[in-house]
C-alpha atoms as a PDB file:
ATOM      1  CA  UNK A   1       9.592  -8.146 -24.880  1.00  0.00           C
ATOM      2  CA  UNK A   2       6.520  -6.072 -25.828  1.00  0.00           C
ATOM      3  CA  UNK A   3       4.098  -8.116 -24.125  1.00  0.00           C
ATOM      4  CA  UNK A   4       6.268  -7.523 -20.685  1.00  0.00           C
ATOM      5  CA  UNK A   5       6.427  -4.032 -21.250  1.00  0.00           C
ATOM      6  CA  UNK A   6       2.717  -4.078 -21.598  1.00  0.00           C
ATOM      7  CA  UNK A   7       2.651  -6.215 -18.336  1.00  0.00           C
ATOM      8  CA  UNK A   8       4.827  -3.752 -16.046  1.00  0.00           C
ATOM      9  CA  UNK A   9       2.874  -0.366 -17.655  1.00  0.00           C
ATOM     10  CA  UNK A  10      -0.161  -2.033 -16.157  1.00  0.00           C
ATOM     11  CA  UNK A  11       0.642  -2.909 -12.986  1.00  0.00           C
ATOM     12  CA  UNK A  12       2.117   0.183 -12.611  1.00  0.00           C
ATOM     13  CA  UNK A  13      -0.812   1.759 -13.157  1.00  0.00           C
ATOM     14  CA  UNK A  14      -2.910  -0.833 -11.145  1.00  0.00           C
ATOM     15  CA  UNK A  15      -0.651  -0.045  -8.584  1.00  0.00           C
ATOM     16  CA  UNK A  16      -1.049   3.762  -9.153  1.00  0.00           C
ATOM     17  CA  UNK A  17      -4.886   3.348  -9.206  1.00  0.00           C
ATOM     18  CA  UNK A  18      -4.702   1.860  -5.899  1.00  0.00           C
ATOM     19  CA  UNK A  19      -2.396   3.644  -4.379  1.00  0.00           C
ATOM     20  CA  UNK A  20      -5.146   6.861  -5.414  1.00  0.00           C
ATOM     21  CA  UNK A  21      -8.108   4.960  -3.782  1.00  0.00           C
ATOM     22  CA  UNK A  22      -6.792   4.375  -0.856  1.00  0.00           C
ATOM     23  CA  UNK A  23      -5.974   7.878  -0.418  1.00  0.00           C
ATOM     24  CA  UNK A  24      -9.106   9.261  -1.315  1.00  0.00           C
ATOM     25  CA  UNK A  25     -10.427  10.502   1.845  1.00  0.00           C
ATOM     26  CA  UNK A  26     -13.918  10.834   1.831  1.00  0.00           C
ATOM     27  CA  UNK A  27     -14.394  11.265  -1.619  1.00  0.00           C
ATOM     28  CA  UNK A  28     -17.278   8.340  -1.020  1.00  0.00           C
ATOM     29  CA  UNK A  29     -18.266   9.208   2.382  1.00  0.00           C
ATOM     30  CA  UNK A  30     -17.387  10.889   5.659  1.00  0.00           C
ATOM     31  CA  UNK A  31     -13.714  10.873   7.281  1.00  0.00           C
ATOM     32  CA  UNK A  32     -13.664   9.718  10.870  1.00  0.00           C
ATOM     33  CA  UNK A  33     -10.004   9.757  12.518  1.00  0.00           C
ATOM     34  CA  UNK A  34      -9.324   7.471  15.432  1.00  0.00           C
ATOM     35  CA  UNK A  35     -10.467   4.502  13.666  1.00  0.00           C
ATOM     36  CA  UNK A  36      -9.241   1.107  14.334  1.00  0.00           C
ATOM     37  CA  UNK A  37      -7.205  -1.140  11.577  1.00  0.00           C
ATOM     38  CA  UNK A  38      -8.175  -4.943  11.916  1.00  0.00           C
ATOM     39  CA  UNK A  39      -6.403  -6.081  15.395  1.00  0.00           C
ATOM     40  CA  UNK A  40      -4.483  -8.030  13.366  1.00  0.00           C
ATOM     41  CA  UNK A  41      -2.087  -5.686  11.799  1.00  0.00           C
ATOM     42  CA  UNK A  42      -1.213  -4.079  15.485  1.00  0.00           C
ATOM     43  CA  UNK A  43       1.673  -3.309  16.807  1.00  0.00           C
ATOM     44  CA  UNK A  44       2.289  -0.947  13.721  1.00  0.00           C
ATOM     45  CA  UNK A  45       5.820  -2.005  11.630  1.00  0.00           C
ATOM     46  CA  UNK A  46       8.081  -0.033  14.102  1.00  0.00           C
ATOM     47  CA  UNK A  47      10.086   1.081  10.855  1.00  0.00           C
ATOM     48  CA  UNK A  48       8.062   3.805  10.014  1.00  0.00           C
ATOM     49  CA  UNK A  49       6.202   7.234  11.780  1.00  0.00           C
ATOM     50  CA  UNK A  50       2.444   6.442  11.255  1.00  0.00           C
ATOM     51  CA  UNK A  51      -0.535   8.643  10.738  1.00  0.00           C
ATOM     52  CA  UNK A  52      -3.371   8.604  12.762  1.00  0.00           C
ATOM     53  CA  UNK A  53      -5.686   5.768  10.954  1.00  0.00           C
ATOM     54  CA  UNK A  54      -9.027   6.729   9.751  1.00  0.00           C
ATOM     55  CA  UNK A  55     -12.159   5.320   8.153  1.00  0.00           C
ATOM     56  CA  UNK A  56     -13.902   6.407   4.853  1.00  0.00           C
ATOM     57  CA  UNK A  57     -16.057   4.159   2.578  1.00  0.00           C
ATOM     58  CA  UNK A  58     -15.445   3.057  -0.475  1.00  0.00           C
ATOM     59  CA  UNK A  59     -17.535   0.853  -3.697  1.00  0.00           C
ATOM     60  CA  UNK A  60     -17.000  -1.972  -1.437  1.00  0.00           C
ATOM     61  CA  UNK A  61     -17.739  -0.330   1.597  1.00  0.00           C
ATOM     62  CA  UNK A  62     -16.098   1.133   4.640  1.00  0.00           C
ATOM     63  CA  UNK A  63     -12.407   0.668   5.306  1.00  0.00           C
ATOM     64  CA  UNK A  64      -9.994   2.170   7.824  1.00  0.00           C
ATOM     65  CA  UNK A  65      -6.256   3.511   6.112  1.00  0.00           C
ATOM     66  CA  UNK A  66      -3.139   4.414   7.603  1.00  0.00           C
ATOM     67  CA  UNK A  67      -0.322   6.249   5.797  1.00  0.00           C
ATOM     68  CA  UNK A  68       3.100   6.518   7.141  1.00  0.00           C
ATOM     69  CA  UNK A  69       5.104   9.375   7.064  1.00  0.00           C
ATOM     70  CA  UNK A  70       7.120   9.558   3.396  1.00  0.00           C
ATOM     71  CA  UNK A  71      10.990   8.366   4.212  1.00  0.00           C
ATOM     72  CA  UNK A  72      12.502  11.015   2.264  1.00  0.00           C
ATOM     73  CA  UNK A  73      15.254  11.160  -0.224  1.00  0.00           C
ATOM     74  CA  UNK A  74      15.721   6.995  -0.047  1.00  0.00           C
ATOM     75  CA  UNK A  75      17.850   6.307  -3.044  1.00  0.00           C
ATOM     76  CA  UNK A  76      17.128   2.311  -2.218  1.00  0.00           C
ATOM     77  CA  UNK A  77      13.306   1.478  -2.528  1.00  0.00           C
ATOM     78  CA  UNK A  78      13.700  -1.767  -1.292  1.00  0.00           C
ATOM     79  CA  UNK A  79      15.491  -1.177   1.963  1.00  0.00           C
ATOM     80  CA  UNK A  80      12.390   0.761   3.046  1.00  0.00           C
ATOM     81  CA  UNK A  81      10.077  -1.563   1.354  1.00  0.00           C
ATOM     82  CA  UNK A  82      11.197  -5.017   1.806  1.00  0.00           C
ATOM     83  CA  UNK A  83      11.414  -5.145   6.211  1.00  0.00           C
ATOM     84  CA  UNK A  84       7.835  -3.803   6.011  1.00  0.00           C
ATOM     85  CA  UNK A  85       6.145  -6.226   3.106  1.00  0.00           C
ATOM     86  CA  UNK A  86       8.345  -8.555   5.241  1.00  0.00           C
ATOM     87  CA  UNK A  87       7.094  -7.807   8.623  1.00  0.00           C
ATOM     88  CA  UNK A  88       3.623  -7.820   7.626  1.00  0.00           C
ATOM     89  CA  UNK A  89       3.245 -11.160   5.186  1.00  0.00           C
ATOM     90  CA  UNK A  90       5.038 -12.938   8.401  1.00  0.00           C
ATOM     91  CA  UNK A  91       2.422 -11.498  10.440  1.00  0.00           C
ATOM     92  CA  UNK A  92      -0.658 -12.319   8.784  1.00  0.00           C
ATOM     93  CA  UNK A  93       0.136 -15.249   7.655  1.00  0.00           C
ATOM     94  CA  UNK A  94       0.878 -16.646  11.450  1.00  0.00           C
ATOM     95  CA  UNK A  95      -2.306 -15.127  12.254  1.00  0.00           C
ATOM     96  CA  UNK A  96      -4.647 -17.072   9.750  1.00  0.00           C
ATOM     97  CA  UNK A  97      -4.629 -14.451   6.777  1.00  0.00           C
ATOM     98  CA  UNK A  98      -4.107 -15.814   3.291  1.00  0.00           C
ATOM     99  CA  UNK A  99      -2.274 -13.698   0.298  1.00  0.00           C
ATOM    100  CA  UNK A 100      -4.486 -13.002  -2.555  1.00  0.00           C
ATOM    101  CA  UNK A 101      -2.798 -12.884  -5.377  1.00  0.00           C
ATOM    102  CA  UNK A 102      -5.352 -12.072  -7.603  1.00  0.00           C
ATOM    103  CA  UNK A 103      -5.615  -8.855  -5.872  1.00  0.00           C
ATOM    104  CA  UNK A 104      -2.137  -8.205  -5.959  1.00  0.00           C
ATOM    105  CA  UNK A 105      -0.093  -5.490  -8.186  1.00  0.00           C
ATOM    106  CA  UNK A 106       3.908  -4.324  -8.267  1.00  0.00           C
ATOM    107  CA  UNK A 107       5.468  -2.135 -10.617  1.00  0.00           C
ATOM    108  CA  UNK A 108       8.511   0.467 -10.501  1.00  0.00           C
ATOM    109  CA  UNK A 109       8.272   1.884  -7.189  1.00  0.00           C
ATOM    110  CA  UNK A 110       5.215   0.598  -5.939  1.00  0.00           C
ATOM    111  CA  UNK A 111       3.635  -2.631  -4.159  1.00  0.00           C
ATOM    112  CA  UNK A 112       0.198  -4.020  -3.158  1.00  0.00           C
ATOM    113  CA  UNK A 113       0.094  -6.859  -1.601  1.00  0.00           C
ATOM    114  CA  UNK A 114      -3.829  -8.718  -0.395  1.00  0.00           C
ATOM    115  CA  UNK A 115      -4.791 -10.442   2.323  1.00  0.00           C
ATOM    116  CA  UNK A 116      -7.709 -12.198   3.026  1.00  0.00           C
ATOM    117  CA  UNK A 117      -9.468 -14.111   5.899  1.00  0.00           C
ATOM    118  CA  UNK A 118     -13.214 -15.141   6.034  1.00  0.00           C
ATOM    119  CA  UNK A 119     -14.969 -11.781   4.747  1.00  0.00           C
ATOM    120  CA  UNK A 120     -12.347  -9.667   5.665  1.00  0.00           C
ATOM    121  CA  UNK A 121      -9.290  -7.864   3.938  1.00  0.00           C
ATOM    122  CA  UNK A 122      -6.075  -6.323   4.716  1.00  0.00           C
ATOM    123  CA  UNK A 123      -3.993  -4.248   2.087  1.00  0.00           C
ATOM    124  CA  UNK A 124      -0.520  -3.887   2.950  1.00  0.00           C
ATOM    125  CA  UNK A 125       1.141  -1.360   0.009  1.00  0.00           C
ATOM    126  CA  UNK A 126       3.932   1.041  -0.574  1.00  0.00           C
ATOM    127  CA  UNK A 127       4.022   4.069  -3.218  1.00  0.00           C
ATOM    128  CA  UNK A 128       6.860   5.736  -4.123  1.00  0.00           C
ATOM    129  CA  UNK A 129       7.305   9.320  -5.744  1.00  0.00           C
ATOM    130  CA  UNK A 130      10.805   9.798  -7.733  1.00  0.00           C
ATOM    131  CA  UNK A 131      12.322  12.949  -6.928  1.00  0.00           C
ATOM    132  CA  UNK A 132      14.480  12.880 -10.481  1.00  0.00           C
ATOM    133  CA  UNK A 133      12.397  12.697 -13.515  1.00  0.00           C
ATOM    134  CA  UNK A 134      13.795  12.748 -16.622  1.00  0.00           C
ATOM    135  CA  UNK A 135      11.485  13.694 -19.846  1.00  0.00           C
ATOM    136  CA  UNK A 136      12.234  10.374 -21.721  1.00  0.00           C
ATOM    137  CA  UNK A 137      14.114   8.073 -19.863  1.00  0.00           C
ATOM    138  CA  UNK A 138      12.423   6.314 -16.461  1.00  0.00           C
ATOM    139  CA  UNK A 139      11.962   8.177 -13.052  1.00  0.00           C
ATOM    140  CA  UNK A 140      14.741   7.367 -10.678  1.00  0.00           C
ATOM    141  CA  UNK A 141      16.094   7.827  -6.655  1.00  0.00           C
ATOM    142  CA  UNK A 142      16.491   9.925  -4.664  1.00  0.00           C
ATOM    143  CA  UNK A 143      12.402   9.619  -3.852  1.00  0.00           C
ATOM    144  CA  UNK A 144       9.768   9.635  -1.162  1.00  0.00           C
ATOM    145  CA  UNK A 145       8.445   6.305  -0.170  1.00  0.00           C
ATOM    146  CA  UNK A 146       4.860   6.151   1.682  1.00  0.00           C
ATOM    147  CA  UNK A 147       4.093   2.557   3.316  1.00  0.00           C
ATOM    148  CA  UNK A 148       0.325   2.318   3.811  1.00  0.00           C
ATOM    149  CA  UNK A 149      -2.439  -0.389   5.370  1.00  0.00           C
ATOM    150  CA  UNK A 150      -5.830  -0.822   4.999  1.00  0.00           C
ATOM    151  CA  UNK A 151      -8.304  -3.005   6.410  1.00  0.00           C
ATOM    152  CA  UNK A 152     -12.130  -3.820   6.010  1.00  0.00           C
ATOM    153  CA  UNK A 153     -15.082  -5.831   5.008  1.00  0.00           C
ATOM    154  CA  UNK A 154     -16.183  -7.357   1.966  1.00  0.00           C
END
């Protein structure tokens, strides 16, 4: 039971780490809105408001992110999760892309799923912040959930 516990802490905080380097724009290099995700990923899940996508680099170089706007006060994670992780593994996967698990991360609350195809990439991820935290006992709903993408070259 230990060993799963150890598990799910680290994916959560895989997932966490992520979630925080995707997000970091242009902590490694310039911000440039209007950028373009892979073609691929277009039209946009229709399930969410989306940001205007934007490029930054990163240690494996540049990438191009879009966040969606938080769906507030959910108090069911995977009904604003599951259509989109859904929509897009259908997606790529008709379209040539490949699922990397290796890459790949879940814990409470959060998701990142990998996608590859030739030399390229496509994250397709979801972070969740609880609204109700509790000092010892886990976070729980009502909370904000984020959907995001990112796309670009290795």
């Amino acid at each position: 039971m230990k060993k799963l516990l150890y598990i799910v802490i680290g994916l959560v905080v895989i997932a966490g780490g992520w979630y925080w380097y995707a997000n970091q724009q242009g902590s490694g290099g310039a911000v440039l809105p209007g950028a373009a995700l892979n073609a691929d990923v277009y039209p946009l899940y229709s399930g969410a408001t989306w940001g205007e996508a934007y490029a930054t680099s990163s240690p494996n170089g540049p990438v191009t992110v879009v966040l969606s706007v938080p769906v507030a006060n959910t108090t069911n994670i995977a009904a604003v999760s599951m259509p989109f992780t859904k929509y897009y593994d259908d997606k790529l996967k008709a379209a040539g892309w490949t699922q990397d698990m290796a890459e790949e991360a879940s814990g409470s609350g959060g998701n990142i799923s990998f996608y590859r195809k030739g030399g390229e990439y496509i994250v397709v991820a979801f972070h969740s912040v609880f609204n109700v935290k509790y000092r010892d006992a886990p976070s729980e709903c009502p909370c904000d959930v984020t959907l995001s993408l990112m796309s670009g070259i290795r």
